[in-house]
C-alpha atoms as a PDB file:
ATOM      1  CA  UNK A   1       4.259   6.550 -25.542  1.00  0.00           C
ATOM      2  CA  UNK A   2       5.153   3.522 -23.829  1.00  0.00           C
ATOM      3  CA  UNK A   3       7.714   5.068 -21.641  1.00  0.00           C
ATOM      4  CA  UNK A   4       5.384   7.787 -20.805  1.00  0.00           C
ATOM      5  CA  UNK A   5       2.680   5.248 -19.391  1.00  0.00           C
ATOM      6  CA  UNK A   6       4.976   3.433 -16.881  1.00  0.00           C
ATOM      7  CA  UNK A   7       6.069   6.506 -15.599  1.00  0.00           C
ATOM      8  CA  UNK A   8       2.485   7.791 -15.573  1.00  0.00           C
ATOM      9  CA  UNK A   9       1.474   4.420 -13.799  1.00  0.00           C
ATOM     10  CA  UNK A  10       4.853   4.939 -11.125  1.00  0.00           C
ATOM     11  CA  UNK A  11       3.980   8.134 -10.383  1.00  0.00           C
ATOM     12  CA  UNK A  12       0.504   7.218  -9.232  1.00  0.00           C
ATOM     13  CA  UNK A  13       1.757   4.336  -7.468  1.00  0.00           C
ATOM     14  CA  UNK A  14       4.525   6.821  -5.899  1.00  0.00           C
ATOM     15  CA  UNK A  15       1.893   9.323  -4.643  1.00  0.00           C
ATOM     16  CA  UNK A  16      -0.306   6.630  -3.305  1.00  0.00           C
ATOM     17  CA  UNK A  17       2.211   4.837  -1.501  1.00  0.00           C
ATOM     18  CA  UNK A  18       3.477   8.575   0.036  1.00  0.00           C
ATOM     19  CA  UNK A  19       0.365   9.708   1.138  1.00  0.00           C
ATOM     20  CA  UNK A  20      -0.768   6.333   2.527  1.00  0.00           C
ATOM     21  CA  UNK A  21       2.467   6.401   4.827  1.00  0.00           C
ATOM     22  CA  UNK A  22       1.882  10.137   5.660  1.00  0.00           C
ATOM     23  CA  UNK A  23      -1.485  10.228   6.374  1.00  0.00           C
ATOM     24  CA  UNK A  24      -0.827   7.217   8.874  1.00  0.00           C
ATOM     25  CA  UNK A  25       2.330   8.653   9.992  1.00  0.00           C
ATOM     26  CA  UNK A  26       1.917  10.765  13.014  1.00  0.00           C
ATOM     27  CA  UNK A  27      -1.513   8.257  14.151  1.00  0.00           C
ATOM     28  CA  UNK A  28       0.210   4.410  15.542  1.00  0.00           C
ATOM     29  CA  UNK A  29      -2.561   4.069  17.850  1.00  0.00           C
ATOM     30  CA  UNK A  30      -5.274   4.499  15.373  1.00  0.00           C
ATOM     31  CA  UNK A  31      -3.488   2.090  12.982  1.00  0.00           C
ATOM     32  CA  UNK A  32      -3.576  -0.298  15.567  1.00  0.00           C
ATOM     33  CA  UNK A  33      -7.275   0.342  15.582  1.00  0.00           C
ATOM     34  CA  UNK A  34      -7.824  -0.290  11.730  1.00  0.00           C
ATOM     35  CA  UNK A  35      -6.093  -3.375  12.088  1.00  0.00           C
ATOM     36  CA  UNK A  36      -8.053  -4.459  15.033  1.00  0.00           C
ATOM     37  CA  UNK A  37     -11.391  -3.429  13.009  1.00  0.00           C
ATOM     38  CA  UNK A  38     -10.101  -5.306  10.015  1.00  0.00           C
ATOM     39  CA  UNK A  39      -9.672  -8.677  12.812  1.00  0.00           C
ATOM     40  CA  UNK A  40      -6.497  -9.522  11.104  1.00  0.00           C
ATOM     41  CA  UNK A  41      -4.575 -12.595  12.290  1.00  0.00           C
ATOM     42  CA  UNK A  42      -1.319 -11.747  15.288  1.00  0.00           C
ATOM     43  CA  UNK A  43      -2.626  -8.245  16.823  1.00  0.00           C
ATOM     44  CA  UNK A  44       0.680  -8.831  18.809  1.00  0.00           C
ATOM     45  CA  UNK A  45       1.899  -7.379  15.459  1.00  0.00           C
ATOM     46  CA  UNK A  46      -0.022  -4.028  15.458  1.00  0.00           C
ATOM     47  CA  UNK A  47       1.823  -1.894  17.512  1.00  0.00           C
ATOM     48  CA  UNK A  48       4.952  -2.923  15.790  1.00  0.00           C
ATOM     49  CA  UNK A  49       3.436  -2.701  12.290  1.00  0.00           C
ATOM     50  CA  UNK A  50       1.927   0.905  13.054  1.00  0.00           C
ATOM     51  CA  UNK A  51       5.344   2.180  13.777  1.00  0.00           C
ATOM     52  CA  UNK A  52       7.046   0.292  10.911  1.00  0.00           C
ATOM     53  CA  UNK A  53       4.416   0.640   7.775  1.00  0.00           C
ATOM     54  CA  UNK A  54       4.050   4.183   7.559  1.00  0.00           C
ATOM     55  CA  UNK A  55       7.913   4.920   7.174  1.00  0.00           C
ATOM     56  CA  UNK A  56       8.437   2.093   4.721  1.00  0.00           C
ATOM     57  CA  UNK A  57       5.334   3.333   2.749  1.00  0.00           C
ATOM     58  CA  UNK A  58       7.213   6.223   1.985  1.00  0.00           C
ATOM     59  CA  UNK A  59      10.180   5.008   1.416  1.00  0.00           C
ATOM     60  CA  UNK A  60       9.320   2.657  -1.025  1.00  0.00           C
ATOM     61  CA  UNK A  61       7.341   5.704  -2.714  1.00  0.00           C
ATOM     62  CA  UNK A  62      10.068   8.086  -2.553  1.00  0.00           C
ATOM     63  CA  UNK A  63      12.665   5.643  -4.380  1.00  0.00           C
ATOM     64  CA  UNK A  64      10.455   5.241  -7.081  1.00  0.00           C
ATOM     65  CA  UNK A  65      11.557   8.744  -7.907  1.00  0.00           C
ATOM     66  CA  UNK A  66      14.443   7.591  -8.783  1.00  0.00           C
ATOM     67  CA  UNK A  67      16.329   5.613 -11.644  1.00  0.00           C
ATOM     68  CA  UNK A  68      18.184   3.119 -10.024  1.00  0.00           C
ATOM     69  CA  UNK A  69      15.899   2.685  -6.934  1.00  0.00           C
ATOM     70  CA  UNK A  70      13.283   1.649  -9.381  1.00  0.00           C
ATOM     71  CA  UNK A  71      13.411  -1.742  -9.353  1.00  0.00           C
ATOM     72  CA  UNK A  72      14.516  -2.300  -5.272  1.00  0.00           C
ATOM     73  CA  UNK A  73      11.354  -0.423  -5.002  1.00  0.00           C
ATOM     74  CA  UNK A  74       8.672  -2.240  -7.123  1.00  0.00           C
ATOM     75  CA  UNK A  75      10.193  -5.609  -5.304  1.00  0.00           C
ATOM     76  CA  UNK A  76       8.819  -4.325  -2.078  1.00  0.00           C
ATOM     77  CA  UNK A  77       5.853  -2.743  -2.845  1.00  0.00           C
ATOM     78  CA  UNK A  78       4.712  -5.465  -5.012  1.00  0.00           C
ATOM     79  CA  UNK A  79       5.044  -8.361  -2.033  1.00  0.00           C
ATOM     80  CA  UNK A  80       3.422  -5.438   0.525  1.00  0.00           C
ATOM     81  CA  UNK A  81       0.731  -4.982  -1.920  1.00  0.00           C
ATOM     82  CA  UNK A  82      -0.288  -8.608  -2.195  1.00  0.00           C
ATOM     83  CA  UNK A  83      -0.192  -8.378   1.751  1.00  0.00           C
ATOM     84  CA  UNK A  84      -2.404  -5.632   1.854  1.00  0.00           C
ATOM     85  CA  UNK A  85      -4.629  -6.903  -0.545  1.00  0.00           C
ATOM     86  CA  UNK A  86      -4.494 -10.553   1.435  1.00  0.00           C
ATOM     87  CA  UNK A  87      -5.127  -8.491   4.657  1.00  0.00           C
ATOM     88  CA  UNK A  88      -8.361  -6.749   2.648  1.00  0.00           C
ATOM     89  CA  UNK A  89      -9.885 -10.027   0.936  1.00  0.00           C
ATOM     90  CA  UNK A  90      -9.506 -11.629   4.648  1.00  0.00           C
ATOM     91  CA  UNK A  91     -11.776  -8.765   6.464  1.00  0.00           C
ATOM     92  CA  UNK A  92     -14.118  -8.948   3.012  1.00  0.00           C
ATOM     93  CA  UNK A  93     -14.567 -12.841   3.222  1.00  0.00           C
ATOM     94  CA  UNK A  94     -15.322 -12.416   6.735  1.00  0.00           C
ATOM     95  CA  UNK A  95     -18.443  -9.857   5.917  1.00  0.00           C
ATOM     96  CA  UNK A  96     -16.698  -6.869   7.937  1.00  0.00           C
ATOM     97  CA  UNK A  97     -18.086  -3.785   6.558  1.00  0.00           C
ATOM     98  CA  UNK A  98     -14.753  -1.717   7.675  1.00  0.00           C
ATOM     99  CA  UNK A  99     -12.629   1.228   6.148  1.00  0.00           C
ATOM    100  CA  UNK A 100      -9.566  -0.018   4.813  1.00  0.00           C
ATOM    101  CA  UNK A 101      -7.377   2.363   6.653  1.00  0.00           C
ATOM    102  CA  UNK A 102      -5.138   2.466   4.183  1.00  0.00           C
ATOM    103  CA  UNK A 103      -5.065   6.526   4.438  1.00  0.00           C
ATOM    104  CA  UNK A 104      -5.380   7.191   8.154  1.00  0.00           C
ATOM    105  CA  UNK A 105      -8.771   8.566   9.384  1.00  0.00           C
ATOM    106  CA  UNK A 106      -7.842  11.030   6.748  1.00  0.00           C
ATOM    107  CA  UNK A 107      -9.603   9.292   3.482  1.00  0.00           C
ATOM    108  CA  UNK A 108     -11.909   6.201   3.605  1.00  0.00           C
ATOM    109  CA  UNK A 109     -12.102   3.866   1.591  1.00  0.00           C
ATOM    110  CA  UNK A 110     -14.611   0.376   1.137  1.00  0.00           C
ATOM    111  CA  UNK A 111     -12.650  -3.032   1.244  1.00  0.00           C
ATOM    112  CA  UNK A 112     -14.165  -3.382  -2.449  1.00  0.00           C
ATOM    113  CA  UNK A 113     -12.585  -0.347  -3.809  1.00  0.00           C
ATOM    114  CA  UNK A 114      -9.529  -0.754  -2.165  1.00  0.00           C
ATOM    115  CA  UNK A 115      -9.597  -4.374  -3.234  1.00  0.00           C
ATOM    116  CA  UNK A 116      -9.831  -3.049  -6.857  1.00  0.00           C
ATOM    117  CA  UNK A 117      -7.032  -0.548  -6.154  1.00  0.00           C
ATOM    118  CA  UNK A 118      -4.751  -2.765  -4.919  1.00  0.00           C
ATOM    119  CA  UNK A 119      -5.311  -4.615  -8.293  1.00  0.00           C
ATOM    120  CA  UNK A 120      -4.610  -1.791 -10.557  1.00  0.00           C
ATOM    121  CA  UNK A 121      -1.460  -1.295  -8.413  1.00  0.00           C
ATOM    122  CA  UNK A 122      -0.310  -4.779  -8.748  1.00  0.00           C
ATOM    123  CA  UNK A 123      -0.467  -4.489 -12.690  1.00  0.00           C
ATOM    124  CA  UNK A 124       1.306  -0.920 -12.606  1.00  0.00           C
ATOM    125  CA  UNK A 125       3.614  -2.511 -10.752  1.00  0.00           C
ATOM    126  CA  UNK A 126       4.015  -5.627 -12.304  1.00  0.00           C
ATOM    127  CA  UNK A 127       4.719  -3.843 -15.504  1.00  0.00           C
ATOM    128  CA  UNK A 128       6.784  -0.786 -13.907  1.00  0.00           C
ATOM    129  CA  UNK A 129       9.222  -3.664 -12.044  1.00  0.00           C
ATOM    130  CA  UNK A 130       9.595  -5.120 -15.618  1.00  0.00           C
ATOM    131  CA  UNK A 131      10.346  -2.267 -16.963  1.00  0.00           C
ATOM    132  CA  UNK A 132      12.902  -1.019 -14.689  1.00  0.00           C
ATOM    133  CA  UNK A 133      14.862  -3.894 -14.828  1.00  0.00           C
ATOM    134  CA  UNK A 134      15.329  -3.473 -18.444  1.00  0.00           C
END
């Protein structure tokens, strides 16, 4: 039962992380432009970080797939996620009422609910790194 929840919970966080990056993947320049809505600290960053993010998204997702990637993979999504979630909180505490972007211009999401999504990734995660280091 146990075993079957964490990889419930890592497959979740897989397909999230997989369609985040592909949905942004083929857009940089609108990236730039959720990051510019979101008034996030060193926009110098945003051209470079649209290029970058999408491909490690799915990376990171994709190696969750698998057994012995597990692990690598929860230690960088769980450090992105607290990013993300950092980035979020900052545009929330400033009152923007913005998309989070975390899906393109495909899906759109409130900072609240992807505030709250970020947290249920953080415990999947939290949990699914622990596991996989067992």
């Amino acid at each position: 039962m146990r075993h079957g929840l964490v990889m419930a919970g890592t497959l979740l966080v897989s397909a999230v992380f997989v369609a985040a990056g592909v949905m942004k993947f083929g857009e940089p320049s609108a990236l730039v432009a959720q990051m510019e809505a979101l008034r996030l600290p060193l926009p110098v960053m945003f051209p470079w970080l649209a290029v970058f993010l999408p491909g490690l998204e799915i990376l990171l997702g994709v190696a969750l797939w698998f057994r012995d990637w597990r692990a690598a993979a929860w230690l960088g999504i769980l450090p992105l996620t607290v990013i993300f979630t950092a980035a979020l909180a900052w545009a929330k505490w400033r009152g923007l009422e913005v998309s989070c972007g975390c899906f393109g211009d495909v899906l759109h999401f409130s900072l609240s609910a992807a505030l709250a999504r970020n947290v249920v990734i953080l415990a999947i995660g939290a949990w699914g790194w622990r596991e996989a280091r067992k």
